[in-house]
Protein backbone atom coordinates (compact mmCIF):
# COMPACT_ATOMS: atom_id res chain seq x y z
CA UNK A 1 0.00 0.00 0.00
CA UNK A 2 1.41 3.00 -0.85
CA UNK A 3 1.20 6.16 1.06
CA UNK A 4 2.17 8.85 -2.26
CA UNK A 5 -0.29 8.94 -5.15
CA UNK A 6 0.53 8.87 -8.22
CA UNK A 7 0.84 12.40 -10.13
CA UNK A 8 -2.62 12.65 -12.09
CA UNK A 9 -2.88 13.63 -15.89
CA UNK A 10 -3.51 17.29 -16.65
CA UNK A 11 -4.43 17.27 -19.99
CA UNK A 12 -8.61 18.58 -20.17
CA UNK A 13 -7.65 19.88 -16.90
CA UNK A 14 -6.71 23.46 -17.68
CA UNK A 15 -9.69 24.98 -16.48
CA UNK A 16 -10.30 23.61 -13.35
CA UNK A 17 -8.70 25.48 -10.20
CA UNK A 18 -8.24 23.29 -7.65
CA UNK A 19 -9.33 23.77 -4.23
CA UNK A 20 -6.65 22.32 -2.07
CA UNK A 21 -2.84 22.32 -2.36
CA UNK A 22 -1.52 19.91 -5.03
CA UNK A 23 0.32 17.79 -2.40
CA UNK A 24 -2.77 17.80 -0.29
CA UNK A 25 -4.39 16.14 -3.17
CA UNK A 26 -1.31 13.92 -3.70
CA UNK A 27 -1.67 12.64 -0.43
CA UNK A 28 -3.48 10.60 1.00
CA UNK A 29 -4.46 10.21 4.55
CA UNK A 30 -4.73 7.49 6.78
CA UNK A 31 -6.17 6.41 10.17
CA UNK A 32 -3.79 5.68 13.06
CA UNK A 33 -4.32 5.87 16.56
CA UNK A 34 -0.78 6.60 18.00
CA UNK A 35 0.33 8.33 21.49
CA UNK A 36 2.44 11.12 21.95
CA UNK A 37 3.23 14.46 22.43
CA UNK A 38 3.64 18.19 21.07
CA UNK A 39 5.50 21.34 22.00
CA UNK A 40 4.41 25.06 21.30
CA UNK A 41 6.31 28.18 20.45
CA UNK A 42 6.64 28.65 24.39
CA UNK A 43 7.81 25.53 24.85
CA UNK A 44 4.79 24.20 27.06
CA UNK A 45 4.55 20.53 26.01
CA UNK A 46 1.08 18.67 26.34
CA UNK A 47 0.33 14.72 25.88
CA UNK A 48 -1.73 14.16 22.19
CA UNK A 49 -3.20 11.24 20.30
CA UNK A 50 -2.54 10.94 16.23
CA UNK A 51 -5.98 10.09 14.72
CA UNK A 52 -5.20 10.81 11.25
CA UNK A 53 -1.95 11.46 8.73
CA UNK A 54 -0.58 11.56 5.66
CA UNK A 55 3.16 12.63 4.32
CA UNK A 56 1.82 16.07 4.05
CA UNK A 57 -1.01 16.81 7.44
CA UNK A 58 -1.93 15.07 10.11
CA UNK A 59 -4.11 15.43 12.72
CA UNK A 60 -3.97 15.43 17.04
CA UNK A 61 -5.95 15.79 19.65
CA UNK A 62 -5.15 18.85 22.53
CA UNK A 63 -5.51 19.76 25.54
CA UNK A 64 -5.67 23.30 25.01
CA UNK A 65 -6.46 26.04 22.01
CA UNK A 66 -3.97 26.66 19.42
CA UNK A 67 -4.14 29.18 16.76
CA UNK A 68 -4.03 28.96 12.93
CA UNK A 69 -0.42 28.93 11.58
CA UNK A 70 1.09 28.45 14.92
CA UNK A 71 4.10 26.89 14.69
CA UNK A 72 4.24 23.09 16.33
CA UNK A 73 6.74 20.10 17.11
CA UNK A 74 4.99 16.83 17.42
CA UNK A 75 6.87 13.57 18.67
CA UNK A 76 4.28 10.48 18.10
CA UNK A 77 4.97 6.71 19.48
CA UNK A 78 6.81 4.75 16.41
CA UNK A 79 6.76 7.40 14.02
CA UNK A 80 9.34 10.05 15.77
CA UNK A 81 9.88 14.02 15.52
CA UNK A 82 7.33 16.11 13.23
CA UNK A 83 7.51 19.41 12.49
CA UNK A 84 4.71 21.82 10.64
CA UNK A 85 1.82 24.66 11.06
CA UNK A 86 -1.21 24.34 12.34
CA UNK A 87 -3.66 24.53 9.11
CA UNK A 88 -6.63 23.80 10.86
CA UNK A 89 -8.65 24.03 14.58
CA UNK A 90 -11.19 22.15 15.69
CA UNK A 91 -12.88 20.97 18.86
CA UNK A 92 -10.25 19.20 20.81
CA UNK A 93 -7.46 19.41 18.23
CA UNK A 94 -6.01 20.66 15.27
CA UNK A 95 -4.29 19.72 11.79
CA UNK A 96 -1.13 20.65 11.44
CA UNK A 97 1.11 21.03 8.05
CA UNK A 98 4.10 18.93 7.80
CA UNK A 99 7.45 20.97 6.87
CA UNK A 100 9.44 18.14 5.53
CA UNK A 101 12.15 17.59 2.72
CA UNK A 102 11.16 15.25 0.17
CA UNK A 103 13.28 12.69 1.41
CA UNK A 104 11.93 12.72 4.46
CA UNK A 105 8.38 12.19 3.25
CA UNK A 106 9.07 9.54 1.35
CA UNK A 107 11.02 7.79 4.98
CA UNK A 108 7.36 8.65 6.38
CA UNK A 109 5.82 7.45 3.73
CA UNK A 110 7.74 3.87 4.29
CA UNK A 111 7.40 3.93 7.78
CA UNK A 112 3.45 4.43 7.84
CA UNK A 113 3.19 1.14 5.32
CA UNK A 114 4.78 -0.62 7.77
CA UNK A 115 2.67 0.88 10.60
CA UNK A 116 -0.88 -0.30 8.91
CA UNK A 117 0.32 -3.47 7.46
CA UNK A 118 2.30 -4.65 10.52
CA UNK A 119 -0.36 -6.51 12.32
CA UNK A 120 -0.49 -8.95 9.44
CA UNK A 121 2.97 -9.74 10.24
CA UNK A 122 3.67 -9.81 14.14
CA UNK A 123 2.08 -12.75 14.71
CA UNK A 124 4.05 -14.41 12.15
CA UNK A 125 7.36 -13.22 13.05
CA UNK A 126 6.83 -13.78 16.96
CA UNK A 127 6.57 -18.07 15.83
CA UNK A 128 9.54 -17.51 13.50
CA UNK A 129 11.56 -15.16 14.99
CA UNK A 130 11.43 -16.08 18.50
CA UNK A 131 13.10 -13.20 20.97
CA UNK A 132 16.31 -14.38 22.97
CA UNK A 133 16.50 -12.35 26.24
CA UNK A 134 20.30 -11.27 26.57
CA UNK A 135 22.00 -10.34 29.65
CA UNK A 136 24.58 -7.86 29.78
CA UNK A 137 25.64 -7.72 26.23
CA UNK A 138 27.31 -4.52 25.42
CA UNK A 139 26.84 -3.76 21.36
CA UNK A 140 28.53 -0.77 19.59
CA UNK A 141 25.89 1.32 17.25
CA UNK A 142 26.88 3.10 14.51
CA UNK A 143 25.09 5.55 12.57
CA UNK A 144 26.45 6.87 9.08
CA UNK A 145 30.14 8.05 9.83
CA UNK A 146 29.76 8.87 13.30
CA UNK A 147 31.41 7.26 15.89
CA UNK A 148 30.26 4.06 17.32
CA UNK A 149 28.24 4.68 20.62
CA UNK A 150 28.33 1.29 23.58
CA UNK A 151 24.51 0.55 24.13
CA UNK A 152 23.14 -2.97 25.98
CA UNK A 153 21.44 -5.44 23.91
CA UNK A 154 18.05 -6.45 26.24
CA UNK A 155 16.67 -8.93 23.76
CA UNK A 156 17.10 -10.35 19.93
CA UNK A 157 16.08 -12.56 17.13
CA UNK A 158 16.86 -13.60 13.80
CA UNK A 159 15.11 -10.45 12.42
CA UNK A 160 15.55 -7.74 14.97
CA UNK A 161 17.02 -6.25 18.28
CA UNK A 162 15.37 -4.69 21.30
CA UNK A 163 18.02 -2.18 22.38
CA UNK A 164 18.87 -0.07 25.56
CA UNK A 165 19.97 3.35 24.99
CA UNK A 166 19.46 7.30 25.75
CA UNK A 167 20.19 7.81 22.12
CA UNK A 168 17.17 8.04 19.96
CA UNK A 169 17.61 8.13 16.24
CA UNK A 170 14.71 8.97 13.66
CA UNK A 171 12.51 6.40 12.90
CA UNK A 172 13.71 4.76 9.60
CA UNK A 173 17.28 5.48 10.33
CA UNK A 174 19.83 2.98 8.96
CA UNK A 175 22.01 1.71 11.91
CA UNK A 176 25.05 -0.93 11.84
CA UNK A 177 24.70 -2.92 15.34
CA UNK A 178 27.67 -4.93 15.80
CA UNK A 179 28.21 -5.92 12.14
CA UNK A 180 24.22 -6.14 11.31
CA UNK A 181 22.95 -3.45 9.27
CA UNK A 182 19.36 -2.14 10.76
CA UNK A 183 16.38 -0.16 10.07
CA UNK A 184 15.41 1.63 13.52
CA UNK A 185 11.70 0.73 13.36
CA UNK A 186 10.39 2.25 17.34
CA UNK A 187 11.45 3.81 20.32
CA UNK A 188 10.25 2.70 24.07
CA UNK A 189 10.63 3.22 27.21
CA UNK A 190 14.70 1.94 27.72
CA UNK A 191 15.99 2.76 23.78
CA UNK A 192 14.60 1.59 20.42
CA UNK A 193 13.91 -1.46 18.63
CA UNK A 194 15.43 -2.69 14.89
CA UNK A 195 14.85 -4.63 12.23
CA UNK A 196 17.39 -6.21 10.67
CA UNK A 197 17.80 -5.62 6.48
CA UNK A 198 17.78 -9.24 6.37
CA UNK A 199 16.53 -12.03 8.57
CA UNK A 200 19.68 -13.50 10.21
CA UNK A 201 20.61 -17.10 10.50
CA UNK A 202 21.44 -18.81 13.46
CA UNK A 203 25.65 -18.60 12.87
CA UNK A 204 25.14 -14.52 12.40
CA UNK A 205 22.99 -14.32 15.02
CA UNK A 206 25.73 -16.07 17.58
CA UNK A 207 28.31 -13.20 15.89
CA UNK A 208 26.36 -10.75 17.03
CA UNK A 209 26.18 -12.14 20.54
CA UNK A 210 29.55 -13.08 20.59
């Protein structure tokens, strides 16, 4: 499923002014119920709940009134840091505006597939992929060219890693943990959790533990 619409024709077109912002058309939005939280100009920070998004808008739930075109950063469970305008108010929320490269909608744009379709896969990978619990495993992370950061490995399997950390990288980041290159698919409560680029077998795996 993808989350970016095709570019439609324009030929016989010509005349019609459209109502909405070509990327708004573009689009499309989606359902999601996801936790979180947003920040204001002020920097007063108040708990929110995604209900709907799409690479371009999305909307949340608040606490209190915001204004048209106020400027907001949003930080929602397994999606990570948003940044936009508020376009709309309503009761008990608001739409915000995404200000986002290209690049970085089309990273959303992965990482919200994944989102909706990955209830059709947990239950398979939980039987396949069954999680280890490690104790005291100390794994270097990498990210890009940066130097490696020491983080604790709490649990893994042949097609992901539950890692403890304070560091937080975007959702959709590429990581190298250990020697395993990773997609950094949610944060929780002690670090984040990857998914390997490709299931592991059961030699790898041990190299990774080793």
């Amino acid at each position: 499923m993808s989350l970016i619409a095709a570019r439609q024709p324009t030929e016989g077109l010509r005349q019609a002014r459209p109502t909405r912002s070509p990327i708004t058309e573009r689009h499309r939005k989606v359902r999601l119920s996801l936790s979180g939280r947003f920040m204001r100009p002020d920097k007063t920070e108040y708990p929110t709940s995604l209900s709907e998004i799409s690479v371009s808008h999305m909307s949340l739930t608040s606490p209190v009134s915001v204004s048209a075109e106020e400027r907001v950063i949003a930080y929602i469970d397994n999606v990570g840091r948003l940044e936009g305008t508020v376009s709309n108010v309503f009761e008990r929320g608001f739409e915000m505006c995404l200000n986002m490269t290209t690049h970085k909608r089309e990273k959303l744009a992965a990482q919200l597939t994944w989102l909706i379709n990955r209830s059709q896969f947990e239950g398979l990978e939980e039987r396949l992929h069954e999680r280890i619990t490690v104790q005291n495993k100390i794994v270097k992370m990498r990210i890009g060219e940066q130097p490696p950061i020491e983080c604790r490995l709490l649990d893994v399997s042949l097609s992901g890693a539950s890692i403890n950390t304070l560091f937080r990288p975007e959702i959709g980041t590429e990581v190298l943990v250990g020697k395993q290159r990773a997609i950094v698919r949610r944060h929780h409560e002690k670090g984040i959790g990857v998914q390997f680029l490709q299931a592991q077998d059961a030699n790898k795996l041990q190299a990774l533990l080793s």
